[in-house]
Structure formats: structure tokens, C-alpha cells
PDB file of N, CA and C in Angstrom:
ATOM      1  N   UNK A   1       0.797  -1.181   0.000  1.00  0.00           N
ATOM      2  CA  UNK A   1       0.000   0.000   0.000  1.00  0.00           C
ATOM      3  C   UNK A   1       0.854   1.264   0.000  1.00  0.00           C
ATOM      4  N   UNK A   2       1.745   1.487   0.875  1.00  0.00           N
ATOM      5  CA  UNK A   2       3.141   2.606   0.699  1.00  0.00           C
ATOM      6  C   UNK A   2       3.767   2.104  -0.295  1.00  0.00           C
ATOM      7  N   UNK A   3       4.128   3.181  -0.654  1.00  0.00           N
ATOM      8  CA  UNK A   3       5.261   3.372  -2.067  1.00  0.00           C
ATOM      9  C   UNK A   3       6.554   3.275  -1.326  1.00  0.00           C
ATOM     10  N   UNK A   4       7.196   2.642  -2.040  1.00  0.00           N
ATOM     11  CA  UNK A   4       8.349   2.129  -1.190  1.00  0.00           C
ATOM     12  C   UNK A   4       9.493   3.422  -1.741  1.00  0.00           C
ATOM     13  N   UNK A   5      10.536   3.259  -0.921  1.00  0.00           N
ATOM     14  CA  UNK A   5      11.066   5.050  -0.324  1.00  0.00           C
ATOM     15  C   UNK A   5      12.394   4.138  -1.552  1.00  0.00           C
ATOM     16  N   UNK A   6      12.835   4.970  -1.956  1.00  0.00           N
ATOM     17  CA  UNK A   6      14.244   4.745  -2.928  1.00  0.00           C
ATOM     18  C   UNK A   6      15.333   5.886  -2.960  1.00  0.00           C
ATOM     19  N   UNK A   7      16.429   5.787  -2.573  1.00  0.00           N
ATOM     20  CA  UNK A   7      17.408   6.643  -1.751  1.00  0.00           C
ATOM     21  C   UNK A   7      17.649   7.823  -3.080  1.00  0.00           C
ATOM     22  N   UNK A   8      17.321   7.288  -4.562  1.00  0.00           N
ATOM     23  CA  UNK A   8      17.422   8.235  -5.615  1.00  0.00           C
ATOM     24  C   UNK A   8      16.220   9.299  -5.250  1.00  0.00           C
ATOM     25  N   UNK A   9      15.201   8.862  -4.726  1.00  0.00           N
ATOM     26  CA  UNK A   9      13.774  10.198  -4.600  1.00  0.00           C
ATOM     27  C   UNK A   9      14.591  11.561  -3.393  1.00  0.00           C
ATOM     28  N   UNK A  10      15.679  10.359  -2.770  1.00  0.00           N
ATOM     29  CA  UNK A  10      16.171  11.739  -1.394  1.00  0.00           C
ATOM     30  C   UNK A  10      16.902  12.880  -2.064  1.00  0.00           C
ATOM     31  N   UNK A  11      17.887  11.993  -3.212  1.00  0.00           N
ATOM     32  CA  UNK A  11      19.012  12.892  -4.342  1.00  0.00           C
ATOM     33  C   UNK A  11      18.230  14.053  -4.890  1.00  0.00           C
ATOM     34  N   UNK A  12      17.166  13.375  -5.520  1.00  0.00           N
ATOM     35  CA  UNK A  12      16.524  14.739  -6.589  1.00  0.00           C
ATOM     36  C   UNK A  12      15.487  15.042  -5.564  1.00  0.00           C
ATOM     37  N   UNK A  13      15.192  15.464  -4.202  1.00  0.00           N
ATOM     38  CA  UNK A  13      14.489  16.080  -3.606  1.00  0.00           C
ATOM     39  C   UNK A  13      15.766  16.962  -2.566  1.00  0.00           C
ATOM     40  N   UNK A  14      16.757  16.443  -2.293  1.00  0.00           N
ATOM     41  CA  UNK A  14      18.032  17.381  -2.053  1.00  0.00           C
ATOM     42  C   UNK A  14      18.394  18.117  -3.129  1.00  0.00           C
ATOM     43  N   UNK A  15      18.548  18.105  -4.539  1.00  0.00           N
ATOM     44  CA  UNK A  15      18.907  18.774  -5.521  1.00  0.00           C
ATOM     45  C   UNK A  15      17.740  19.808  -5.457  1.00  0.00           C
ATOM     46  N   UNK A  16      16.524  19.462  -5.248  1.00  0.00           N
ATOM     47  CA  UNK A  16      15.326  20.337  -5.604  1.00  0.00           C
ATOM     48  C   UNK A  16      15.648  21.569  -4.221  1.00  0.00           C
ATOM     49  N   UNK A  17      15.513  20.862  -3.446  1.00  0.00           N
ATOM     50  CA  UNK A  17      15.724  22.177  -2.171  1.00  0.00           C
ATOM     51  C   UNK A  17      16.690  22.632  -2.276  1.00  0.00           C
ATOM     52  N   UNK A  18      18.040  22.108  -2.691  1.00  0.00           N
ATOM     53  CA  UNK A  18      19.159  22.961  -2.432  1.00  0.00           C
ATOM     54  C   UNK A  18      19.011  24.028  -3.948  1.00  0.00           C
ATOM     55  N   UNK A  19      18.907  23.656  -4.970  1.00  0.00           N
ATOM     56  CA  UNK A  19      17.780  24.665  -5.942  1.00  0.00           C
ATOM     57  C   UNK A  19      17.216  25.844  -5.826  1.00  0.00           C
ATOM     58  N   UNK A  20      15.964  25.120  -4.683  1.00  0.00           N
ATOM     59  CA  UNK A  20      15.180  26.335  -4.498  1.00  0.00           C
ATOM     60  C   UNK A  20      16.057  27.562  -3.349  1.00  0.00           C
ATOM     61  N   UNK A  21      17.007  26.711  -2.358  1.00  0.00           N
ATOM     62  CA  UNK A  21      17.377  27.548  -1.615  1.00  0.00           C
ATOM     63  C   UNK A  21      18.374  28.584  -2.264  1.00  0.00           C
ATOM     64  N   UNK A  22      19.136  28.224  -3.248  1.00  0.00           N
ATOM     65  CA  UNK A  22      20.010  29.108  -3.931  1.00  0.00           C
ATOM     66  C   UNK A  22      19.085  30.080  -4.681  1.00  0.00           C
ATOM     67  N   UNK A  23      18.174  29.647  -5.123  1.00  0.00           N
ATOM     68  CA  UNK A  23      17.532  31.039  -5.986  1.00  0.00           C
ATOM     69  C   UNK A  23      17.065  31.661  -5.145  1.00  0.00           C
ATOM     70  N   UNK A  24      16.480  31.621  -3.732  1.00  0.00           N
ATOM     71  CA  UNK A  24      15.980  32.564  -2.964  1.00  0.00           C
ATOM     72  C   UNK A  24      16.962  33.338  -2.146  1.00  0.00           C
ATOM     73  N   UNK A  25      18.020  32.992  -1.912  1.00  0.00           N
ATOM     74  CA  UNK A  25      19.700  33.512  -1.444  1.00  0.00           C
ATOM     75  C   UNK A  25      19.832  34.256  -2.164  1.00  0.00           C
ATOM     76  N   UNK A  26      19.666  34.422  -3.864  1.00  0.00           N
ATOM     77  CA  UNK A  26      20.081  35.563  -5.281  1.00  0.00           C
ATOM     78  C   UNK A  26      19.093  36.609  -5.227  1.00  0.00           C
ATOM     79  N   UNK A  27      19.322  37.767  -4.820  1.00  0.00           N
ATOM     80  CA  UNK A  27      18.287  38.701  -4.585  1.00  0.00           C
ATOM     81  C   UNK A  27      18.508  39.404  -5.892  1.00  0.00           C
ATOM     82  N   UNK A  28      17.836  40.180  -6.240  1.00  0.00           N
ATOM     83  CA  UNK A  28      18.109  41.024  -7.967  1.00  0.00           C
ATOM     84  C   UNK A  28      18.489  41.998  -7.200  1.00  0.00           C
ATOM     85  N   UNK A  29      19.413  42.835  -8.502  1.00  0.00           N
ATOM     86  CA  UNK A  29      20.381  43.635  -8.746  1.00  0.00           C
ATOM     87  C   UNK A  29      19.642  45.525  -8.205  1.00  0.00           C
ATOM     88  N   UNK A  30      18.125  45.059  -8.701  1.00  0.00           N
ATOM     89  CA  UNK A  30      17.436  45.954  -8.542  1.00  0.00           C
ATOM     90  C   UNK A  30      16.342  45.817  -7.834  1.00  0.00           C
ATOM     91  N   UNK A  31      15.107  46.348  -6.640  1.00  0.00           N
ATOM     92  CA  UNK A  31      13.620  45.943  -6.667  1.00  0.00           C
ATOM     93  C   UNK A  31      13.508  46.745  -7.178  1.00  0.00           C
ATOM     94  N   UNK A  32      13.694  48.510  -7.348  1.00  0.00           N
ATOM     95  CA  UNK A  32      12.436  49.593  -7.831  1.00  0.00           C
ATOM     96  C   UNK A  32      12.789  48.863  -9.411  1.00  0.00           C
ATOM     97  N   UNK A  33      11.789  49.355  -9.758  1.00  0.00           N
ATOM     98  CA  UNK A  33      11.045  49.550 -11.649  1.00  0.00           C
ATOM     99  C   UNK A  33      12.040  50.752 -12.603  1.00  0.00           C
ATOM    100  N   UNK A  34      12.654  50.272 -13.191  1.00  0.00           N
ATOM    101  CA  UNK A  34      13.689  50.865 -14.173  1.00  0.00           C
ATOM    102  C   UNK A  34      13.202  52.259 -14.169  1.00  0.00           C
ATOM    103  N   UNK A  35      13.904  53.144 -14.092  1.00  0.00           N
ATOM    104  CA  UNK A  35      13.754  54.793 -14.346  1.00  0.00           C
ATOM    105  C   UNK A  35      14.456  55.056 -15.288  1.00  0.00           C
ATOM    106  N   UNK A  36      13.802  55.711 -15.855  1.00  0.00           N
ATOM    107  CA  UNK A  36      13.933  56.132 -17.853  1.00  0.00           C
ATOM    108  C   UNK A  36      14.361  57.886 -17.663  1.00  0.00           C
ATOM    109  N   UNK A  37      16.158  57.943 -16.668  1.00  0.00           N
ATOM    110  CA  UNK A  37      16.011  59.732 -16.974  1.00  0.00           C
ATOM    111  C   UNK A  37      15.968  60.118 -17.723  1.00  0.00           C
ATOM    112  N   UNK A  38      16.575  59.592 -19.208  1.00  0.00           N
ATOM    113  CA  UNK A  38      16.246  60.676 -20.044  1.00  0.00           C
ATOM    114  C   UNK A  38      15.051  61.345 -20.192  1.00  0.00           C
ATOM    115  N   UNK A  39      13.968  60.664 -19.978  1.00  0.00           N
ATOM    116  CA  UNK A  39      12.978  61.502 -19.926  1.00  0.00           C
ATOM    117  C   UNK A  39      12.860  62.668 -19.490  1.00  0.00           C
ATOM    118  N   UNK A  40      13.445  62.491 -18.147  1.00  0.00           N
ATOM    119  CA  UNK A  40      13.064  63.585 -17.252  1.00  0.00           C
ATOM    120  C   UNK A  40      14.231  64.661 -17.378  1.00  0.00           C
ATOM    121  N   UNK A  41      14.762  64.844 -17.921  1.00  0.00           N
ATOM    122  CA  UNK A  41      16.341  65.460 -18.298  1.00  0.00           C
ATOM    123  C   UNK A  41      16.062  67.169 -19.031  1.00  0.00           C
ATOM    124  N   UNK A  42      16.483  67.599 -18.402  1.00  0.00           N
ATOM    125  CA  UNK A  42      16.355  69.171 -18.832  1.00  0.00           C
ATOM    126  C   UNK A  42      17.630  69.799 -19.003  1.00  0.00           C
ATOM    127  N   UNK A  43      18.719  70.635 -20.060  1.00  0.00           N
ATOM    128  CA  UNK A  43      18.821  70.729 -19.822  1.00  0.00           C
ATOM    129  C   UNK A  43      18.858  72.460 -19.995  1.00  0.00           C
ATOM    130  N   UNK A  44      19.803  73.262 -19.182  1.00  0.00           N
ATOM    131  CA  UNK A  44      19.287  74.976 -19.261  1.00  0.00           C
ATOM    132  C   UNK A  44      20.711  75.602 -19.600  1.00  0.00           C
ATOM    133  N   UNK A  45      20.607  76.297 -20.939  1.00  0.00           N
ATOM    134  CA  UNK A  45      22.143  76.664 -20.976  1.00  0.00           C
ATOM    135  C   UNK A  45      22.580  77.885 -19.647  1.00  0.00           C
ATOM    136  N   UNK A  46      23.841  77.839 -19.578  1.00  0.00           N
ATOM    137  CA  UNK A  46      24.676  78.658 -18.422  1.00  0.00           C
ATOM    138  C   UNK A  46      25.451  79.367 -19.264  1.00  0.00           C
ATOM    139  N   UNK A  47      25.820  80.573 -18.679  1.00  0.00           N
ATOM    140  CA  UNK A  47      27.031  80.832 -19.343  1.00  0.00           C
ATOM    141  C   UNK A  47      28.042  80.367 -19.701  1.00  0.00           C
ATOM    142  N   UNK A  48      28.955  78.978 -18.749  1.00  0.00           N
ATOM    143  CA  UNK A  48      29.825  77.798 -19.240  1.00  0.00           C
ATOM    144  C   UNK A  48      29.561  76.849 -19.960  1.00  0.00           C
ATOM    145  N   UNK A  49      28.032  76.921 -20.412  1.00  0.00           N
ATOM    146  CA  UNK A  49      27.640  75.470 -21.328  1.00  0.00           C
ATOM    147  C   UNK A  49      26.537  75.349 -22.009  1.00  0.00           C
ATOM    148  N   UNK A  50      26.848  76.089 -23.145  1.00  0.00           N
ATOM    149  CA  UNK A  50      25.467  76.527 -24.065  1.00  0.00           C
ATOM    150  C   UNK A  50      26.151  76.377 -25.370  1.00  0.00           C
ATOM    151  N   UNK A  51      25.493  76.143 -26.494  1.00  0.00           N
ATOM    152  CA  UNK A  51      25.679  75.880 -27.875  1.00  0.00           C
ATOM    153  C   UNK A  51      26.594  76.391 -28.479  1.00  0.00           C
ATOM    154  N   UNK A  52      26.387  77.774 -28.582  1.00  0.00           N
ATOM    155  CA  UNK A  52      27.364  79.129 -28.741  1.00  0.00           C
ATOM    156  C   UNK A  52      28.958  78.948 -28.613  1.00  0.00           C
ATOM    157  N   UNK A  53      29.548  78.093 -27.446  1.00  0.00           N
ATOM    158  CA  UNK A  53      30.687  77.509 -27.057  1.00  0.00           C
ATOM    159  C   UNK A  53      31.076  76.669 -28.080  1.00  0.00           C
ATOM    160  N   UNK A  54      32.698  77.359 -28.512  1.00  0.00           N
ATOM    161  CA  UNK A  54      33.138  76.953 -29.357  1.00  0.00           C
ATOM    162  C   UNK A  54      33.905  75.187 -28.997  1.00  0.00           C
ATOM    163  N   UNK A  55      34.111  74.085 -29.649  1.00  0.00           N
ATOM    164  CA  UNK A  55      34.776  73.166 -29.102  1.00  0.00           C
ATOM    165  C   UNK A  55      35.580  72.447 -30.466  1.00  0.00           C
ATOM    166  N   UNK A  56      37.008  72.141 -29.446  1.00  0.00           N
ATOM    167  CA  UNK A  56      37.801  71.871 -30.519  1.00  0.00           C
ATOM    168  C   UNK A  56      39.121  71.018 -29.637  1.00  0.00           C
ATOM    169  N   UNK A  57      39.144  69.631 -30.121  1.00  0.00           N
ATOM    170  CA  UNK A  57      39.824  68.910 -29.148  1.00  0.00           C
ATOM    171  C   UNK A  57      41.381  69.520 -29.411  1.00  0.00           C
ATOM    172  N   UNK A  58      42.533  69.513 -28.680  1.00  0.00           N
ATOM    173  CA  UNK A  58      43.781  70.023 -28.442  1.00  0.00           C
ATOM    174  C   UNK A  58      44.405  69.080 -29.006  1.00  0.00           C
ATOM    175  N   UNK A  59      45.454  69.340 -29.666  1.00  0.00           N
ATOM    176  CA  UNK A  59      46.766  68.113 -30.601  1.00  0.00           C
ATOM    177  C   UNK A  59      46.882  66.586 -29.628  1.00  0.00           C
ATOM    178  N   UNK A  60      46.700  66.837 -28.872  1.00  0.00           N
ATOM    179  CA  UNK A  60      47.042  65.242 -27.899  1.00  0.00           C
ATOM    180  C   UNK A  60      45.527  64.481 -27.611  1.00  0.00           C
ATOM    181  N   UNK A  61      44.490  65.503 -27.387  1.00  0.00           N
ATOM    182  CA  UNK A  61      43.571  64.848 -27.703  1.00  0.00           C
ATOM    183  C   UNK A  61      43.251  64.503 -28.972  1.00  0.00           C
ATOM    184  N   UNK A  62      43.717  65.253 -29.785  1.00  0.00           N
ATOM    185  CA  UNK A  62      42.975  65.002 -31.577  1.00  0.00           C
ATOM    186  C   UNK A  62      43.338  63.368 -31.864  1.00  0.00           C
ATOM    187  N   UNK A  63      44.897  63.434 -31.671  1.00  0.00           N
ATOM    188  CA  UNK A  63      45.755  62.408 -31.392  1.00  0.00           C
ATOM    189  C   UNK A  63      45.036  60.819 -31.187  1.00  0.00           C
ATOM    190  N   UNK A  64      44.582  60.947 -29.964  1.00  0.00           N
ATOM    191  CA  UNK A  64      43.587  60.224 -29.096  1.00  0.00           C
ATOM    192  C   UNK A  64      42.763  59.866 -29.531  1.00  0.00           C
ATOM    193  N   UNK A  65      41.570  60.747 -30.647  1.00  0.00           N
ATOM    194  CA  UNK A  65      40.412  60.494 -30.707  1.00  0.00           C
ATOM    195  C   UNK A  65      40.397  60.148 -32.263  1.00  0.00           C
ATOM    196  N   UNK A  66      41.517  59.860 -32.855  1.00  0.00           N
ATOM    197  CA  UNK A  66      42.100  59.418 -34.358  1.00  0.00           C
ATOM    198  C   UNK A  66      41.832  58.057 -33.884  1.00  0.00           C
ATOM    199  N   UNK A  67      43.129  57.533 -32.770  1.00  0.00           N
ATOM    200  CA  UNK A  67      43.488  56.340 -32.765  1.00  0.00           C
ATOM    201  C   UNK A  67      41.761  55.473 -32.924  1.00  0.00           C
ATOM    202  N   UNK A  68      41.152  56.272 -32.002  1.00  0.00           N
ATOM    203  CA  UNK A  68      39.656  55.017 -31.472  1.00  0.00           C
ATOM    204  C   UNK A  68      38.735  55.342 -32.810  1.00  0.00           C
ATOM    205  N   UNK A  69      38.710  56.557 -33.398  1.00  0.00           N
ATOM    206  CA  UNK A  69      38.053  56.898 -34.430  1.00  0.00           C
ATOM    207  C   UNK A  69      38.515  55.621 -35.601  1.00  0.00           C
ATOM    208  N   UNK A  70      39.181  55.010 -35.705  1.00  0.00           N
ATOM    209  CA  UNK A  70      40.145  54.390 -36.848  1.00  0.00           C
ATOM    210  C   UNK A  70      39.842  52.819 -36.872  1.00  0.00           C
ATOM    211  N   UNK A  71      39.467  52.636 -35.044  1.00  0.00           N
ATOM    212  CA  UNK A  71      39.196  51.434 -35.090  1.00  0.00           C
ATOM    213  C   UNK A  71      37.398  50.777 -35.825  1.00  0.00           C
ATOM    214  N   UNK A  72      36.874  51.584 -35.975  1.00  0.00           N
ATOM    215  CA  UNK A  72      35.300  51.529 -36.508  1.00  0.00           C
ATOM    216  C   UNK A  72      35.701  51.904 -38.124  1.00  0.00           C
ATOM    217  N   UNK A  73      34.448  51.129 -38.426  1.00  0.00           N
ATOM    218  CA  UNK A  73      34.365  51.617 -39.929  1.00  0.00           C
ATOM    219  C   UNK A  73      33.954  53.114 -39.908  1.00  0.00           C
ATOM    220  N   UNK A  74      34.015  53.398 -41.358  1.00  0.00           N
ATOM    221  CA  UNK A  74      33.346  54.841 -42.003  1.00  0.00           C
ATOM    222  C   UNK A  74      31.969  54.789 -41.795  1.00  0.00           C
TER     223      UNK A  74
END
């Protein structure tokens, strides 16, 4: 009338708990819900950082931004 006990049902019921206990030990990286700033992103020119500002990388940066520029295609 009992189902007779077989030492393989203890293996894959130890594999199963030790299983479940490791995934509940792994907490995620995050709980809140992803925030999308760009959305919310404003920004307001200043006198140090508005369009108008001329920009122009310096010989050691130009240098610099050849080498990584070179590694990508056209």
C-alpha cells in the first residue's frame, strides 16, 4: 500500500531544495522599476555650457580620438 522510499527520490528532492534555496539567497540587482532619466532630463544653458561655445579637441587629444576613431568603420 506505501510506495516504497528509494534513496534516488532523497538525491533529486536534495537537488530540488538545495535549488530552491540558492535562488531565494540571489536577490536582484534591482527591486524599484527601471527609471527612464532621459525623460526627465532638462537641460538649461549657463554661461559655461550653451551651444554658442566653441569646441575643438587640443593636438594630444585630436591624437587620441584618431586612434579610437580608426578602429570603426566609415
Amino acid at each position: 500500500m506505501f510506495a516504497r522510499f528509494r534513496p534516488s527520490m532523497l538525491n533529486t528532492a536534495a537537488a530540488r531544495s538545495a535549488q530552491a534555496l540558492r535562488a531565494s539567497a540571489c536577490r536582484q540587482f534591482s527591486a524599484t522599476s527601471l527609471a527612464r532619466s532621459d525623460a526627465i532630463f532638462i537641460h538649461r544653458d549657463t554661461p559655461e555650457n550653451n551651444p554658442s561655445i566653441p569646441f575643438k579637441f587640443d593636438s594630444k587629444n585630436m591624437d587620441e580620438a584618431k586612434k579610437i576613431i580608426a578602429k570603426y568603420p566609415p
